[in-house]
N, C-alpha and C. Protein backbone atom coordinates (compact mmCIF):
# COMPACT_ATOMS: atom_id res chain seq x y z
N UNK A 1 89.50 157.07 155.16
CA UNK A 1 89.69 155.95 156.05
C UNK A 1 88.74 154.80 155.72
N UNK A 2 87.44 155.03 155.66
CA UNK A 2 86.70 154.32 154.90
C UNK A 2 86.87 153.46 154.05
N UNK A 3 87.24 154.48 152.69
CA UNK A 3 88.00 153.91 151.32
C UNK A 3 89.15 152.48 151.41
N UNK A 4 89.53 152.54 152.44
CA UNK A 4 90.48 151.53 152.46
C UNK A 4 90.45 150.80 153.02
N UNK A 5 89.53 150.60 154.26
CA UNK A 5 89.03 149.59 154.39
C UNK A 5 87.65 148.80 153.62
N UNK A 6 87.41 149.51 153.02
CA UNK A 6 86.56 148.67 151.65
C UNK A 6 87.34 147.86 151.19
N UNK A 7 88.32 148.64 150.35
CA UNK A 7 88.83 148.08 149.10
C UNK A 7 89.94 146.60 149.63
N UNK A 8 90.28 146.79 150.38
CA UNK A 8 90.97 145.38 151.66
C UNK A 8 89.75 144.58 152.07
N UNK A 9 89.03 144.93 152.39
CA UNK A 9 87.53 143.56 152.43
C UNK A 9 87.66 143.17 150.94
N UNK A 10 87.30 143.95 150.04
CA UNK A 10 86.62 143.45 148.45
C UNK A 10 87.98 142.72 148.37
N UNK A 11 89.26 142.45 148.34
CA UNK A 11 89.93 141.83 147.88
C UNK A 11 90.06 140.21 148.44
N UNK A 12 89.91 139.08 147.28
CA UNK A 12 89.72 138.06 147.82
C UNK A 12 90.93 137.32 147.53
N UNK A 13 91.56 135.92 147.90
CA UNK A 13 92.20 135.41 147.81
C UNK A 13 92.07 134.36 146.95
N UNK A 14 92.41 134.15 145.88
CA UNK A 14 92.59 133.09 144.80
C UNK A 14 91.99 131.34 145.24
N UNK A 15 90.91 131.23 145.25
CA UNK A 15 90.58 130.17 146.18
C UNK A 15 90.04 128.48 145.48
N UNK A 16 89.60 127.76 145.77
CA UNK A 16 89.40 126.53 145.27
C UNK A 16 87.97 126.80 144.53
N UNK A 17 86.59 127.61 145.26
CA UNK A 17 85.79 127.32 144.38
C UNK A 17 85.84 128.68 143.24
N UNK A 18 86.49 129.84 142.96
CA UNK A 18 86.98 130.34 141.93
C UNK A 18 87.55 129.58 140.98
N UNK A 19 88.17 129.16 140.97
CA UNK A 19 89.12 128.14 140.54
C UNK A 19 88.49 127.27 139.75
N UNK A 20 87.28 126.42 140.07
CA UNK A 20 85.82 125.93 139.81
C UNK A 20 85.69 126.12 138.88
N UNK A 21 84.96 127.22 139.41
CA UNK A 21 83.75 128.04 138.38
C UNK A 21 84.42 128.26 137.44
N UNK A 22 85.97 128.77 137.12
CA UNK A 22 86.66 129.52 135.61
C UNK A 22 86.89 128.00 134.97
N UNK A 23 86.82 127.17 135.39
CA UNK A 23 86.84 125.71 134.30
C UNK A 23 85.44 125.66 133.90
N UNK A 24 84.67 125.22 134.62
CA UNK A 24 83.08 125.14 134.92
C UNK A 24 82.55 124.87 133.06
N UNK A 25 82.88 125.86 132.68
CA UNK A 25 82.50 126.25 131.05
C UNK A 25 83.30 125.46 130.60
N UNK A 26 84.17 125.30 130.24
CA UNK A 26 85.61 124.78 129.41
C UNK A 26 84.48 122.84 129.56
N UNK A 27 84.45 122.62 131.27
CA UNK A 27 83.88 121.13 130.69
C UNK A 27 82.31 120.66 130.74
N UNK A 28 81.90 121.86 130.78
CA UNK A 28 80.32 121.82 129.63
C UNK A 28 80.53 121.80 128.41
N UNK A 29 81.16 122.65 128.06
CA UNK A 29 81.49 122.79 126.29
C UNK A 29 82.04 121.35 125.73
N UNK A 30 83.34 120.80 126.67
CA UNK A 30 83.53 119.44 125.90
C UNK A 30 82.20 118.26 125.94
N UNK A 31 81.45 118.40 127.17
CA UNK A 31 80.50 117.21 127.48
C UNK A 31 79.58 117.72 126.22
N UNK A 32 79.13 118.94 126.10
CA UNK A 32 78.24 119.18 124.69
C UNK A 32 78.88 118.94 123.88
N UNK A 33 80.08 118.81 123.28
CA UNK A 33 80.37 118.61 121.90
C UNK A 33 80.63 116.92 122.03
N UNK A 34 81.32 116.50 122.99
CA UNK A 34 80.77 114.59 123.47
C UNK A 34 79.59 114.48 122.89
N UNK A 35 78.60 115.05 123.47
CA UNK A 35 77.13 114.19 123.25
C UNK A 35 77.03 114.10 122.11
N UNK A 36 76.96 115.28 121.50
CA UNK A 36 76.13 116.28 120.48
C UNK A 36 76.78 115.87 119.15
N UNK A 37 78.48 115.53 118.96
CA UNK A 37 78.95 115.50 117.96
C UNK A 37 80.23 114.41 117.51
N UNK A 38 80.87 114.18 119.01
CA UNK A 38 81.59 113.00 119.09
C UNK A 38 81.14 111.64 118.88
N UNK A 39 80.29 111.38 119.98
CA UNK A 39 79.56 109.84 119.98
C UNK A 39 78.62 109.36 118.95
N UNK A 40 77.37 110.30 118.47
CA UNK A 40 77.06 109.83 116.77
C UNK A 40 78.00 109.66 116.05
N UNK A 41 79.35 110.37 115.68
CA UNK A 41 80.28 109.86 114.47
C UNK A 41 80.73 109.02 114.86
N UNK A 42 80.91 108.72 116.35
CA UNK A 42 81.64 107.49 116.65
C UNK A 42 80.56 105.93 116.30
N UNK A 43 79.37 106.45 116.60
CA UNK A 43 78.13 105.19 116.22
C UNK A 43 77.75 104.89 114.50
N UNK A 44 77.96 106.04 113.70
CA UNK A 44 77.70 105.79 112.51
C UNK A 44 78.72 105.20 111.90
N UNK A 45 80.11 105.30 112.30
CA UNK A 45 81.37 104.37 111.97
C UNK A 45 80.85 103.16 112.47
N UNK A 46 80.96 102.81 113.43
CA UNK A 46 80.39 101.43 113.57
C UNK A 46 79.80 100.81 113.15
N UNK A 47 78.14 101.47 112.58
CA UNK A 47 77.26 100.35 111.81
C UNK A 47 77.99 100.82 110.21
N UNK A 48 78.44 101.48 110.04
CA UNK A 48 79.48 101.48 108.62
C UNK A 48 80.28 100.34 108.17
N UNK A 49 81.17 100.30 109.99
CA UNK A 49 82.24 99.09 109.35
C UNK A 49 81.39 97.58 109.72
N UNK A 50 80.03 97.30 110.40
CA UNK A 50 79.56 96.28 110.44
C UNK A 50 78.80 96.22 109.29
N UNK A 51 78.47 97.30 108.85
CA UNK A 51 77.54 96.97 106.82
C UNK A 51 78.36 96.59 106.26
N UNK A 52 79.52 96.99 106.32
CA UNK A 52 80.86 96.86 105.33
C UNK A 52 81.09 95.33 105.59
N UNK A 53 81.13 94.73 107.12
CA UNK A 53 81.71 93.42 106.87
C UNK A 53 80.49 92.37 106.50
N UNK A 54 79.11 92.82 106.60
CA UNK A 54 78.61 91.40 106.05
C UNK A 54 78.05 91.79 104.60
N UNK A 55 78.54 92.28 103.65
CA UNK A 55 78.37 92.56 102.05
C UNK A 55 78.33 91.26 102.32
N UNK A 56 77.13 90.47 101.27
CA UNK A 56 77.10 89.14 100.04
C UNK A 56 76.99 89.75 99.01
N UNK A 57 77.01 88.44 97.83
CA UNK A 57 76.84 88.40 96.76
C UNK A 57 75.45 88.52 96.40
N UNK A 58 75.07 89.32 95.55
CA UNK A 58 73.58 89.66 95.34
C UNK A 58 72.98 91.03 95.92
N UNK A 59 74.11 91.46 96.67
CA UNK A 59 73.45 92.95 97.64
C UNK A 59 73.53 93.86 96.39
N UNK A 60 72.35 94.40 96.53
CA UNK A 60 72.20 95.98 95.86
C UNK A 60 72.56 97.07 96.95
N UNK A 61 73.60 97.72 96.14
CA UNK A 61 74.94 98.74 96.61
C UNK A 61 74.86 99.84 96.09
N UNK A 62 75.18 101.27 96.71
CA UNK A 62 75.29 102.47 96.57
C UNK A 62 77.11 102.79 96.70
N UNK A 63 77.74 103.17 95.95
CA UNK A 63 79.09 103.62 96.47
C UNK A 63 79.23 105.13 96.69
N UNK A 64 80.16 105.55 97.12
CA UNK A 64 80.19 107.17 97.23
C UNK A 64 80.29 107.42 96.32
N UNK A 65 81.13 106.80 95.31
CA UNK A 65 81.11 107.45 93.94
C UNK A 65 78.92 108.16 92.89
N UNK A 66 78.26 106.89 94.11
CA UNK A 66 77.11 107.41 93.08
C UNK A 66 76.86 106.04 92.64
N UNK A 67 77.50 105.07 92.22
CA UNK A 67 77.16 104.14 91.24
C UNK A 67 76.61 103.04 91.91
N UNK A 68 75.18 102.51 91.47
CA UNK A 68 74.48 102.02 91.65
C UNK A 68 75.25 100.82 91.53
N UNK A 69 74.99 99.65 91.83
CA UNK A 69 75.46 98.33 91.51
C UNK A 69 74.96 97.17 92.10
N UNK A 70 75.51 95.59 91.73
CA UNK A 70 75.00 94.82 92.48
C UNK A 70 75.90 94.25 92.92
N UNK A 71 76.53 93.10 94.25
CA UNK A 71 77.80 92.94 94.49
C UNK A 71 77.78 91.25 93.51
N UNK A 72 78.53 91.26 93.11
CA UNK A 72 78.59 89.96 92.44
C UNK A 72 80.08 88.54 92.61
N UNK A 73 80.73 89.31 93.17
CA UNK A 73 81.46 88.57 93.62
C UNK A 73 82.32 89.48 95.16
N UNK A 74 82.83 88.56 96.26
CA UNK A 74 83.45 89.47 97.59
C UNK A 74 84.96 88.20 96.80
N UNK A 75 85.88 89.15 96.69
CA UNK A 75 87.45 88.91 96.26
C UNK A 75 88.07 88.66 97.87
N UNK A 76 88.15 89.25 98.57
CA UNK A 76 88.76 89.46 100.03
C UNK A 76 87.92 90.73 100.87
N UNK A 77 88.69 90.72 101.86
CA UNK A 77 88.57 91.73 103.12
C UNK A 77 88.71 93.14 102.49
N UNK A 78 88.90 93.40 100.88
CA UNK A 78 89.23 94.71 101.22
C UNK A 78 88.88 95.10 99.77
N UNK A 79 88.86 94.15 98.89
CA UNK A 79 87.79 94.26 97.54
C UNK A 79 86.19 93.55 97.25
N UNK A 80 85.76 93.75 96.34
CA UNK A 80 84.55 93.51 95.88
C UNK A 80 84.42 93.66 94.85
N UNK A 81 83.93 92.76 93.40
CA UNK A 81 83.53 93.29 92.61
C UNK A 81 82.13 93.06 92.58
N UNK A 82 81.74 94.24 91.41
CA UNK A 82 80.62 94.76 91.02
C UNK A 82 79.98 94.70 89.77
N UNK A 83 78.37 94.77 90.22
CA UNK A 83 77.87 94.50 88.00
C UNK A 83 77.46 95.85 88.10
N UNK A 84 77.73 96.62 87.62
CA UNK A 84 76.78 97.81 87.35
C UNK A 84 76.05 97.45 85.80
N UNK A 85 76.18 96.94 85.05
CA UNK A 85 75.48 96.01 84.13
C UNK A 85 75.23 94.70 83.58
N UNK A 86 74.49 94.23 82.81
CA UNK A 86 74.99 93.35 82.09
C UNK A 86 76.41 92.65 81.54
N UNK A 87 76.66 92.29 82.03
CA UNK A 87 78.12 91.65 81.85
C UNK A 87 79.01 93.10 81.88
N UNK A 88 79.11 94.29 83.04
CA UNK A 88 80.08 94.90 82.90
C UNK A 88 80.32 94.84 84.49
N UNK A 89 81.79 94.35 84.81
CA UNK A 89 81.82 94.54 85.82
C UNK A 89 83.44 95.30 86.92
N UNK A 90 83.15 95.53 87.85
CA UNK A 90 84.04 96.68 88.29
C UNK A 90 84.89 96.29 89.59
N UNK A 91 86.10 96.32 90.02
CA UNK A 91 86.42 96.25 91.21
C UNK A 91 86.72 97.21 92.20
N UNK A 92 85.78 97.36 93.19
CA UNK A 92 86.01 98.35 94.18
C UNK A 92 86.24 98.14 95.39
N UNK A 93 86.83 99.00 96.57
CA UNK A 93 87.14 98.70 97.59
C UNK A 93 86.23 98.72 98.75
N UNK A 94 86.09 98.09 99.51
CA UNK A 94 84.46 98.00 100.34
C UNK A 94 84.52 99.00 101.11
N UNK A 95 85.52 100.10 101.64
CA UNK A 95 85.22 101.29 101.85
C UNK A 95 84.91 102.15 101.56
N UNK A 96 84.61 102.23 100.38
CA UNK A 96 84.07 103.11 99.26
C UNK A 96 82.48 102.73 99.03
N UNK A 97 81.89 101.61 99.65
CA UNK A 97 80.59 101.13 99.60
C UNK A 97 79.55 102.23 100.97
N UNK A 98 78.72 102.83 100.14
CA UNK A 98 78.07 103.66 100.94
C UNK A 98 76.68 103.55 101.74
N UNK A 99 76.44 102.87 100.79
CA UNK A 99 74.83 102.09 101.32
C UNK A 99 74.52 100.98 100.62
N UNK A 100 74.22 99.99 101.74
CA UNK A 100 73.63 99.01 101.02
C UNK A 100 72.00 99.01 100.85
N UNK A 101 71.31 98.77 99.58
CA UNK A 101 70.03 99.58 98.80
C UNK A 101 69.14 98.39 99.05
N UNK A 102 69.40 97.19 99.01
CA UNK A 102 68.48 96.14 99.36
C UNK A 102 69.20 94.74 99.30
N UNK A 103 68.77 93.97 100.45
CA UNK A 103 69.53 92.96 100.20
C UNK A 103 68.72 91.69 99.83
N UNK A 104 68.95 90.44 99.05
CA UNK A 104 68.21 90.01 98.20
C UNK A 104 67.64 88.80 99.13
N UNK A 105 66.07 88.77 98.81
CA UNK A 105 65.08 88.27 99.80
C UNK A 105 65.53 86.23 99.07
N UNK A 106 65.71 85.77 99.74
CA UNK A 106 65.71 84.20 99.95
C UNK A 106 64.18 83.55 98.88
N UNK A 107 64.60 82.37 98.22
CA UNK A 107 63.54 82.29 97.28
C UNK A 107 62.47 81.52 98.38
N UNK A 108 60.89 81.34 97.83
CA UNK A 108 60.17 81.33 98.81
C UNK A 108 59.53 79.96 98.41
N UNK A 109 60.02 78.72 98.70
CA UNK A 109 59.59 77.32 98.29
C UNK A 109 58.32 76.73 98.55
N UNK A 110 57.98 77.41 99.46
CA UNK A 110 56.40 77.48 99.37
C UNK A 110 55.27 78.37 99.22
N UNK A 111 55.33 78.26 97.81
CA UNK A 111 53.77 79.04 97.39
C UNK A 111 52.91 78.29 97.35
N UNK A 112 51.69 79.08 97.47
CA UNK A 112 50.20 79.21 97.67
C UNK A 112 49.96 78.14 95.92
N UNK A 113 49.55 76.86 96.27
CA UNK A 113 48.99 76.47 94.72
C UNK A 113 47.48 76.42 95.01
N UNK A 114 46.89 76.57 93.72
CA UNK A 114 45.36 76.76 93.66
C UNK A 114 45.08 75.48 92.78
């Protein structure tokens, strides 16, 4: 007699804060992978495509490919060519530009005369 009235108490009814709690995890896990892994890739695209749009002429350039270069002429919105030497030069696409390595300091019209 006992026995069964236990087991009729322990049984609960499917309720709102059950219900809760079994999501509870599901949107911690997305807010950690938000913080943690969404929003940096979303910020490093950004200063990507803002390096990408102010390339000049004269920037020292890294491409994914590896190849060092200097930009020597901007063709449009979506090329660039390049010196990787002495009179050798290359056309690449400015999404393919990976880092820009230094950009070239303004000449300095007033020096120090002695």
């Amino acid at each position: 007699m006992f026995i069964s009235e236990a087991f009729a108490q322990a049984a609960g009814t499917p309720g709102g804060e059950n219900v809760f709690m079994q999501f509870l995890p599901f949107v911690l896990i997305i807010g950690v992978f938000y913080f943690l892994m969404i929003r940096p890739q979303q910020k490093r695209a950004k200063e990507h495509k803002t390096m990408i749009a102010t390339l000049r002429r004269g920037d020292n350039v890294i491409t994914s490919g590896g190849i060092v270069a200097k930009v020597s002429k901007v063709i449009d919105d979506n090329e660039i060519e390049l010196e990787i030497s002495a009179g050798v030069k290359i056309k690449v696409i400015r999404a393919t530009i990976s880092t820009v390595v230094g950009k070239p300091t303004p000449a300095n019209d007033t020096v120090d005369k002695k």
